[in-house]
Structures are given as structure tokens and as C-alpha cells.
Protein backbone atom coordinates (compact mmCIF):
# COMPACT_ATOMS: atom_id res chain seq x y z
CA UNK A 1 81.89 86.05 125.52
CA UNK A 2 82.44 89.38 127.28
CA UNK A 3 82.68 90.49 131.23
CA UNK A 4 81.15 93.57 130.61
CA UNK A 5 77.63 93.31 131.83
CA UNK A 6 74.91 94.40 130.13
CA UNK A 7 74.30 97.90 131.02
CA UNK A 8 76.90 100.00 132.80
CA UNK A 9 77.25 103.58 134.27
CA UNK A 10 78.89 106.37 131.76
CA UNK A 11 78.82 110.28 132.01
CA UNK A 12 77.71 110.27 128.04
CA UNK A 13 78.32 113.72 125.87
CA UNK A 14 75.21 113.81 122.75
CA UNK A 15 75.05 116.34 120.27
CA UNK A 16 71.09 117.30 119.90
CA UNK A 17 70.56 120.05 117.41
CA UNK A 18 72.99 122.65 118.30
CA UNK A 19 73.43 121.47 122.10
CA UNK A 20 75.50 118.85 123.97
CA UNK A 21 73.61 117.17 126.73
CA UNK A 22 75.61 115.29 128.69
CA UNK A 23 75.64 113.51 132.21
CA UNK A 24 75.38 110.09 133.88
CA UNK A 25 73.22 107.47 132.71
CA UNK A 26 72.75 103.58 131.55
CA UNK A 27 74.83 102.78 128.70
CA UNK A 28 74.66 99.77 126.63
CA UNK A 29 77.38 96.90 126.30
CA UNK A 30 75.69 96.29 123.39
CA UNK A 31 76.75 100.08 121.74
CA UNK A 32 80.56 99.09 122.74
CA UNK A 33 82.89 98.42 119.69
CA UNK A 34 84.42 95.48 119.28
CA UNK A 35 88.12 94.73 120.47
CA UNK A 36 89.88 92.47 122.07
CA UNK A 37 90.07 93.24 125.74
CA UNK A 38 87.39 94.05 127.93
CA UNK A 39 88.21 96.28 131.17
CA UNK A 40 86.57 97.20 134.10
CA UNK A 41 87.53 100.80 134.53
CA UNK A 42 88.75 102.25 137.76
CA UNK A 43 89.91 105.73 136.80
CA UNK A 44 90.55 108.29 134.47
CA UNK A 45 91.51 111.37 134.20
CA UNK A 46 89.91 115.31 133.34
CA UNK A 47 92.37 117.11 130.55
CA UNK A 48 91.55 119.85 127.85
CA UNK A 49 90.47 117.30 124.75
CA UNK A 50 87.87 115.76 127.25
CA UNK A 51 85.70 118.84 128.24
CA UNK A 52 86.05 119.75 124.79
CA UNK A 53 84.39 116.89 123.59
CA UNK A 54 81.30 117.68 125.73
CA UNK A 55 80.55 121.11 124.43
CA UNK A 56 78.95 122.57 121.41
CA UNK A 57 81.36 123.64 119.16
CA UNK A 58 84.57 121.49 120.60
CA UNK A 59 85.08 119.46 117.51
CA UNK A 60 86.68 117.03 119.27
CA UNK A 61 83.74 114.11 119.31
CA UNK A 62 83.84 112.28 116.48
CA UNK A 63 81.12 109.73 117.52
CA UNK A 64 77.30 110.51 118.95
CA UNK A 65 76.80 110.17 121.67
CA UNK A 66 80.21 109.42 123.03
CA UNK A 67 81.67 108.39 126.71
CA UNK A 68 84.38 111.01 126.76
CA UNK A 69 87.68 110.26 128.67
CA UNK A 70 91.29 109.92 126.74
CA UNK A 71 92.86 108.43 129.32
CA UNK A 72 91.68 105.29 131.81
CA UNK A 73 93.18 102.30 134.05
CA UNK A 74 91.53 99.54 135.20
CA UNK A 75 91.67 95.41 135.08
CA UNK A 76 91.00 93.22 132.64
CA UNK A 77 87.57 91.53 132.89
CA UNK A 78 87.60 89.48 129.78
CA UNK A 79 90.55 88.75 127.00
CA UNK A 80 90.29 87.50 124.11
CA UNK A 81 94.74 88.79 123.14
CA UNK A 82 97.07 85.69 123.92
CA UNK A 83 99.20 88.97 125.64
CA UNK A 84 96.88 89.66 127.82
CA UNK A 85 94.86 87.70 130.93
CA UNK A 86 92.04 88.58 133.01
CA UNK A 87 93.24 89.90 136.14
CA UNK A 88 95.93 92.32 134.67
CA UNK A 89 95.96 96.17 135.60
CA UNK A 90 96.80 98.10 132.65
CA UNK A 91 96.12 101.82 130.81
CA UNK A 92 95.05 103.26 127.96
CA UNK A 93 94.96 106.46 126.28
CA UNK A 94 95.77 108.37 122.94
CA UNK A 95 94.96 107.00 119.33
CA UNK A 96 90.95 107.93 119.18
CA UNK A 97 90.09 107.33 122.81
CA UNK A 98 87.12 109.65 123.84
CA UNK A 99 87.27 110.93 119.87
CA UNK A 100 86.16 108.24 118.22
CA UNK A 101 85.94 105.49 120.36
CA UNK A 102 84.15 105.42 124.11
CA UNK A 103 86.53 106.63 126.23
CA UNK A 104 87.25 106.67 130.00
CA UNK A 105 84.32 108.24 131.42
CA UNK A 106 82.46 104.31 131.72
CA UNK A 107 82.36 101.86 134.35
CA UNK A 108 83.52 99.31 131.71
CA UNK A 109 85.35 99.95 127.81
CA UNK A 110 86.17 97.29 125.06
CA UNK A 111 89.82 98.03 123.24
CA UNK A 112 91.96 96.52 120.89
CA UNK A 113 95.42 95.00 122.83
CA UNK A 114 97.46 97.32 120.82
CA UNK A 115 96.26 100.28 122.92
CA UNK A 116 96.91 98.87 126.42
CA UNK A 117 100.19 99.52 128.30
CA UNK A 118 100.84 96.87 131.16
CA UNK A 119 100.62 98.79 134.07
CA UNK A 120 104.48 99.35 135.12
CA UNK A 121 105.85 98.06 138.87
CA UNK A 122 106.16 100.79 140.94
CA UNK A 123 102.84 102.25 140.06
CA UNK A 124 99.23 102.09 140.81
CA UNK A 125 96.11 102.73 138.54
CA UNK A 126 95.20 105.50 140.39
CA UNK A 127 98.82 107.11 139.93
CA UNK A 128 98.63 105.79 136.61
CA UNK A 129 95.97 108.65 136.17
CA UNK A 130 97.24 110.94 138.27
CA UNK A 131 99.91 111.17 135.98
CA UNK A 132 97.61 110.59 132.92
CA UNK A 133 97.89 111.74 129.18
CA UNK A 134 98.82 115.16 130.84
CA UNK A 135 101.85 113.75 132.51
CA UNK A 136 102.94 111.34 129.90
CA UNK A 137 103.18 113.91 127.27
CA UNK A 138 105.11 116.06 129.77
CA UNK A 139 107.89 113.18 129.93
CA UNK A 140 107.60 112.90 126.53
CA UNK A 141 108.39 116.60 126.31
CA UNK A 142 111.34 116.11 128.70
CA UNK A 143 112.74 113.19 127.14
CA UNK A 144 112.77 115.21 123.69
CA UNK A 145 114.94 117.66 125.08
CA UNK A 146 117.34 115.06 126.87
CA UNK A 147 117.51 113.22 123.68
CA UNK A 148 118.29 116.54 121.97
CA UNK A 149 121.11 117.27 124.21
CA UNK A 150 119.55 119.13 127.41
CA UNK A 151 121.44 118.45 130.64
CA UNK A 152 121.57 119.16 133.75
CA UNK A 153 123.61 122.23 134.45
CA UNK A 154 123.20 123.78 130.97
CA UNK A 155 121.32 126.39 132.02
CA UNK A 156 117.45 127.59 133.30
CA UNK A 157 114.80 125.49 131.30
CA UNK A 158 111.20 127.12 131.15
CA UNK A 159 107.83 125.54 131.39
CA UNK A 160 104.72 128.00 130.16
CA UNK A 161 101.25 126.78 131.76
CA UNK A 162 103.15 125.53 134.80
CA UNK A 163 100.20 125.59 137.11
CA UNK A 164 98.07 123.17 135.07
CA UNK A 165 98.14 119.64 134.03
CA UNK A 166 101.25 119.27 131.34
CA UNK A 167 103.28 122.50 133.21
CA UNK A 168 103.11 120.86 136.80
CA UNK A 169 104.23 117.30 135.72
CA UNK A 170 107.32 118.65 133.77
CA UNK A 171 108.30 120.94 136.24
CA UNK A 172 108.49 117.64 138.61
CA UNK A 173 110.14 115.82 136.25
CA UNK A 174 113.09 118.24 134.92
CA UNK A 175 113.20 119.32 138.64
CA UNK A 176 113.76 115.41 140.04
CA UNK A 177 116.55 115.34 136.77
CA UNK A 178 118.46 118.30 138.32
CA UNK A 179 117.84 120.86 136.12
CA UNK A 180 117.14 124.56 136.40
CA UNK A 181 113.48 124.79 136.10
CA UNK A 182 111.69 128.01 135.99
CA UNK A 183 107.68 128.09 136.13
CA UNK A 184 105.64 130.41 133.92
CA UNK A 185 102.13 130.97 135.18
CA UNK A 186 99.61 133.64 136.10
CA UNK A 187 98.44 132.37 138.96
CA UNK A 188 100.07 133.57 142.45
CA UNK A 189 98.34 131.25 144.33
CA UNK A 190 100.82 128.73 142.67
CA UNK A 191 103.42 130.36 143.12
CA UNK A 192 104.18 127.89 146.51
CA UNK A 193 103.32 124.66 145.07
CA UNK A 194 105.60 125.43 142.10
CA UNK A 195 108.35 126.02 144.39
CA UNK A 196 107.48 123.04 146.23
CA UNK A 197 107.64 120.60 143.21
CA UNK A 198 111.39 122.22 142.59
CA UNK A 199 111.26 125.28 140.78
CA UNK A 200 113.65 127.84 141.06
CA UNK A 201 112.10 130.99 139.85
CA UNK A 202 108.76 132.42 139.00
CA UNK A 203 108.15 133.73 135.38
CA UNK A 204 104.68 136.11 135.32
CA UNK A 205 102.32 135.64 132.36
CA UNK A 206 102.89 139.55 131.43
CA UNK A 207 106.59 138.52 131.01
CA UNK A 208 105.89 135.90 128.45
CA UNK A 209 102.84 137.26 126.54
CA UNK A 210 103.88 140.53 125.38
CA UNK A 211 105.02 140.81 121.59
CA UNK A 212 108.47 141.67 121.92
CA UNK A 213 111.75 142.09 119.12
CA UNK A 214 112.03 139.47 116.97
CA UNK A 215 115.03 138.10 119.27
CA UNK A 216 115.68 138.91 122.56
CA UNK A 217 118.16 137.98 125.51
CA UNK A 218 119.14 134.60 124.55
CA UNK A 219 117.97 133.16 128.21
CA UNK A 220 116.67 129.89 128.25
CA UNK A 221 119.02 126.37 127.71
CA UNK A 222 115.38 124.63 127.38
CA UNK A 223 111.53 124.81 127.26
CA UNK A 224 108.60 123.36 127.55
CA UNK A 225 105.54 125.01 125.84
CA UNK A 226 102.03 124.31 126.96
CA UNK A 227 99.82 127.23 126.07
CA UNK A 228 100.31 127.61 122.44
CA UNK A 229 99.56 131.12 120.81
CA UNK A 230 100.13 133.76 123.84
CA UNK A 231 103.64 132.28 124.86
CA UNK A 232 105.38 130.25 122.32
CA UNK A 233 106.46 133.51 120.45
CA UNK A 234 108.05 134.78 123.46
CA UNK A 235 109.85 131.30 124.33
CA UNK A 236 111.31 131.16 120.56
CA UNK A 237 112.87 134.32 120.65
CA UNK A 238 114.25 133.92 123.87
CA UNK A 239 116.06 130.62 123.56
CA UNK A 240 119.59 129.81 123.76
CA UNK A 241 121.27 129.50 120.51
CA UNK A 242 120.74 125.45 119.90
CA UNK A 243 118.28 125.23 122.26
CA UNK A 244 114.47 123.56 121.73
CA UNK A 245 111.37 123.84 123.04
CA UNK A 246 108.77 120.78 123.11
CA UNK A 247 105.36 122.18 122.13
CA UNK A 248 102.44 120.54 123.38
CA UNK A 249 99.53 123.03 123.81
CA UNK A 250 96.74 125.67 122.12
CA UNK A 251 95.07 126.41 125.09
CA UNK A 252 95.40 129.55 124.43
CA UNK A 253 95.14 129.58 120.37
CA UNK A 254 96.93 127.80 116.96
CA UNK A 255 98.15 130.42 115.18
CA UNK A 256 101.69 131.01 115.76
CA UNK A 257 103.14 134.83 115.68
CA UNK A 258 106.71 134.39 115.01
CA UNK A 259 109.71 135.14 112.48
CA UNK A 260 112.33 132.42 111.04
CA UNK A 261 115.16 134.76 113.04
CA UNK A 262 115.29 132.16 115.82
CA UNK A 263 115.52 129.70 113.68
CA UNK A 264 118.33 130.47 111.23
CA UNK A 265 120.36 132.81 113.66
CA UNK A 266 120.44 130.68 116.90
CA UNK A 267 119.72 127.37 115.14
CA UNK A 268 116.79 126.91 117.93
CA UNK A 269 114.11 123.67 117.57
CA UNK A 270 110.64 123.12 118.09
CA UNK A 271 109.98 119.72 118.81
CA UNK A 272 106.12 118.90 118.46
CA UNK A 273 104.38 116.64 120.69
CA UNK A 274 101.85 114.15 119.04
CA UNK A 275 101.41 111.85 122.67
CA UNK A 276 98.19 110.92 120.48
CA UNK A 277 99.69 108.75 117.97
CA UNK A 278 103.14 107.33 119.46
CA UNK A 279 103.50 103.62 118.39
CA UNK A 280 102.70 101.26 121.35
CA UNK A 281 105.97 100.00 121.67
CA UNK A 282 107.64 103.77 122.55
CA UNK A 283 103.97 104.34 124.73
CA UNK A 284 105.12 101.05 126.60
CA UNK A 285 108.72 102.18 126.94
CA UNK A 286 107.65 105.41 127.90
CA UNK A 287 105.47 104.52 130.64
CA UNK A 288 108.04 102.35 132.03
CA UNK A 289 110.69 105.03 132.16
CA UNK A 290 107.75 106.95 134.09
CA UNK A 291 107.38 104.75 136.80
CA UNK A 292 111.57 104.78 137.32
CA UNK A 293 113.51 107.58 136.45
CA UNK A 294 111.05 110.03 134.72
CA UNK A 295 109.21 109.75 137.99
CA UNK A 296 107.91 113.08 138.62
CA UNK A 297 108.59 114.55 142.02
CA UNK A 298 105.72 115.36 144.47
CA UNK A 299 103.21 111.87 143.17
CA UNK A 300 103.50 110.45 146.59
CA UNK A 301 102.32 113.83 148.41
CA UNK A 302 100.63 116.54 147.59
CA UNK A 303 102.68 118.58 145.65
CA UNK A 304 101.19 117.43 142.14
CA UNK A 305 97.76 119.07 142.88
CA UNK A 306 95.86 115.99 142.78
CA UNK A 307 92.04 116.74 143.29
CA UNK A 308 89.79 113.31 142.96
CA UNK A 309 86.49 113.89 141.24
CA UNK A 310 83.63 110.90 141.39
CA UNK A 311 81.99 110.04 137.98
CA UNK A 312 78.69 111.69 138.92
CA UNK A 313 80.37 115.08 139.93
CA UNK A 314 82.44 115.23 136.84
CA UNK A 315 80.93 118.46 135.25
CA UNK A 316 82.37 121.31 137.59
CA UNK A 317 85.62 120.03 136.54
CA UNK A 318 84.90 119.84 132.82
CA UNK A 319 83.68 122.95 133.14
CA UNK A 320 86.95 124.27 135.46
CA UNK A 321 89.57 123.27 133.21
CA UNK A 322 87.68 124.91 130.08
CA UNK A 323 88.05 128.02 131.89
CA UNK A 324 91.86 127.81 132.65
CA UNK A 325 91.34 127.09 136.13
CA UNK A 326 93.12 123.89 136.09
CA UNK A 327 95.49 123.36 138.81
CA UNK A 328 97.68 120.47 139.16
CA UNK A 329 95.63 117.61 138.14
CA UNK A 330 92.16 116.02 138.47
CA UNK A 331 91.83 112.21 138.70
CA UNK A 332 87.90 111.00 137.93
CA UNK A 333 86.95 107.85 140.34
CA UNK A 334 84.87 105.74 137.99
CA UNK A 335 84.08 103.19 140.29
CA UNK A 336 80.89 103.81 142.44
């Protein structure tokens, strides 16, 4: 038995030949995996990995077609878990969501429980995905760096890519904690609704892109890394000896121009973060600590960025965020 009906809305991405067509249309209950709980979605979310998988060449999809979408909340329609009854609001996102497995870019989705997180008091779907897999992995970030030692007071902490997705929610976040949060972004027009979410000082992208000596002014007590290849070099050799940085971008590349100096002379850390493949039980934890004291300042109001996309007007922002003009976040209303 199943609550999905039989044909559905979905913005589908399929690889023909060398092309991606993609767009709304009439997908199939049928062509759903199986799993365990069936939800009607509400909303999702727009982030890097999901305009990638709509694009020749993004070697992200792993399915074809697919329903992109790595993130999504919604209510359950149809259970067939013990944990979990129809009614319940809950969220998904990570393991191969919108890789390998339809994603959050339908009107309805079939997943195993283990991927669902309850959705926590204090939040609603919609903030659920306002916050999204961007947001999560920017607590995740911050709560590396607390767990590594980073408090409040210990000095200026530095988030690269502030502007988009990742960069805005961590800025909130270390800025709600108390610490000294600097943004890192080339994009003036930001500048104010950095400030506004609690940063203290502007870094420009020339500052933190140019190849500089191995190690520099030992400046920052933390970091968070966002963009990968053009900034990461910069952030390493500018740490504080003992510092970390959590790393949780490419946007701007893989390969990694660095020496071992900041490494085995300051004793800095780089802390990956894999928000893809956390166990359930730390996702659930996570998100909980989210909707209490990881809350990211400026969710209520405007600061965040929040734009709200429908389903059927999807592609400008697919297209946007490809072309690093994210700002803040873009929530995607599923629901007609």
C-alpha cells in the first residue's frame, strides 16, 4: 500500500546523448524505489550538488533520469517503519539523495526510515530548508571547531564564501556563539547583510586568493572553508598555531596548493566535512542542536537571504548558483 498517487509533479534531469534535458513533468510512482516511508514533499532546497546534477558534464547523477534535490521536508503519507506514523513532519538529505536516489525536486519521494530526521520542536519544514544541507554542514563545521577547542574570545574566526549558502549560515551561527567572525567574500553588495548576521570585519577575495609565503601572519584562532582551491591555501598559512579550519567546499576547484609548513610548525588542522555520510544518529543529534543552540542568527528575518523559488521556476536558480551568484539561500516550494 502506498499514499503516493500514481503520477506526481517532478522537475526531472535526463541525460540524452551528450545533453541534459530537464524540467517539470509527470513522473511515475511506479519508477520510485522502494523504502519504507512515503512523504509528501513540501520543500527543498537549491545547493551546488543539485544544479550539478542537471548539467552535462556534472557527474553528480548517478541514476537516468533523476528528480534532483539533496535535501527535502515534508509529512509522512504512508509508513510502513514501526518509528514512524503518518502525519509526522520530518527531513531528509545526504547519503545518495538526488545522486542515486530521486531526490527533493518531487511532489512525493519513497525513503528508507534510516534517512529521515524527526523534524525538531522549534522548527518548521520550511526553516528546515531554509537551513538545508547548506546550513547543516555549516553547524557541523562549527561544532568541529568547538569540539576541537574554539571558544569564544580566542580570537577572529574566518569564513571564505561568506555570501553564499554554507558561508552565511556559519557566520550566523559562530556570530549567535559569541565569537569573532570575519566574512570573506567578493561581493560588496554583501557586505551589509554580513554585518547584519554579526560579522565584525570584511575580508576581500583579493586578500585571500593570492599565492602568498608559505606562512604568513599567524591571524586567525578559527576557519571555516567553503570555496576549496582559490582560498584554502591562504586560510592554512594564516592560522593560529593549533588552530583548524573545517573544509567543506570546491566551488572553486580540488586541487589543493599548499606546503606541510602549517602543519608541522603551527600544528594547524583541517577538519573535512563529509555532511553526506554522517550516521543517522549524529544527523538526528545534529539537527536537534540546530533548532536550540546552533540556531543560526537572522532565520526569523531576513538576514539569512532567503529567496523562495516554486518548483516550475526552479531553473534560473540552478542556473544562478552554478555561476557563483548564490546569495544567502534559496528554498524550492514543491507544493503547487
Amino acid at each position: 500500500m502506498s499514499g503516493i498517487p500514481e503520477t506526481f509533479r517532478a522537475f526531472v534531469a535526463e541525460a540524452v546523448d551528450d545533453d541534459v534535458r530537464r524540467g517539470l513533468r509527470s513522473f511515475a510512482a511506479a519508477d520510485l524505489p522502494a523504502g519504507d516511508v512515503d512523504i509528501r514533499v513540501e520543500w527543498s532546497s537549491v545547493n551546488f550538488k543539485d544544479a550539478l546534477a542537471t548539467v552535462p558534464n556534472g557527474k553528480v547523477a548517478r541514476i537516468n533520469p533523476l528528480i534532483p534535490g539533496i535535501d527535502l521536508a515534508g509529512v509522512v503519507v504512508e509508513t510502513r517503519d514501526p518509528n514512524v506514523s503518518a502525519g509526522d513532519q520530518l527531513l531528509a538529505h545526504g547519503y545518495d539523495l538526488g545522486v542515486a536516489r530521486h531526490g527533493g525536486y518531487g511532489e512525493y519521494t519513497r525513503l528508507p526510515a534510516g534517512y529521515v530526521v524527526p523534524l525538531p520542536p522549534g522548527l518548521t519544514v520550511r526553516d528546515a530548508m531554509a537551513i538545508g544541507t547548506a546550513g547543516f554542514t555549516a553547524a557541523m563545521s562549527v561544532a568541529a571547531l568547538e569540539d576541537r577547542g574554539l571558544r569564544p574570545g580566542d580570537g577572529p574566526v574566518i569564513v571564505t564564501g561568506a555570501s553564499g549558502g554554507v558561508g552565511s549560515v556559519a557566520v550566523a551561527i559562530l556570530a549567535a556563539r559569541g565569537h569573532e567572525v570575519w566574512a570573506a567574500t567578493g561581493k560588496p553588495a554583501e557586505h551589509e547583510r554580513l554585518y547584519a548576521l554579526g560579522a565584525v570585519g570584511i575580508v576581500l577575495r583579493e586578500e585571500c586568493t593570492f599565492e602568498g609565503r608559505p606562512l604568513e601572519s599567524a591571524r586567525w584562532a578559527g576557519a571555516v572553508d567553503t570555496v576549496g582551491a582559490a582560498t584554502l591555501p591562504y586560510v592554512l598559512r594564516t592560522l593560529r598555531p593549533g588552530a583548524a579550519v573545517a573544509s567543506s567546499g570546491n566551488a572553486s576547484g580540488a586541487e589543493l596548493k599548499t606546503t606541510v609548513l602549517p602543519f608541522i610548525l603551527r600544528g594547524v588542522a583541517l577538519l573535512g566535512m563529509d555532511s553526506a555520510n554522517m550516521s543517522i544518529e549524529a544527523r538526528r543529534a545534529l539537527w536537534g542542536r540546530i533548532a536550540s543552540d546552533l540556531r543560526p542568527a537572522g532565520l526569523d528575518d531576513d538576514r539569512l537571504g532567503i529567496s523562495e523559488v516554486p518548483l516550475d521556476a526552479l531553473e534560473p536558480a540552478l542556473d544562478a548558483i552554478l555561476a557563483g551568484q548564490a546569495r544567502g539561500r534559496w528554498v524550492v516550494r514543491i507544493a503547487g
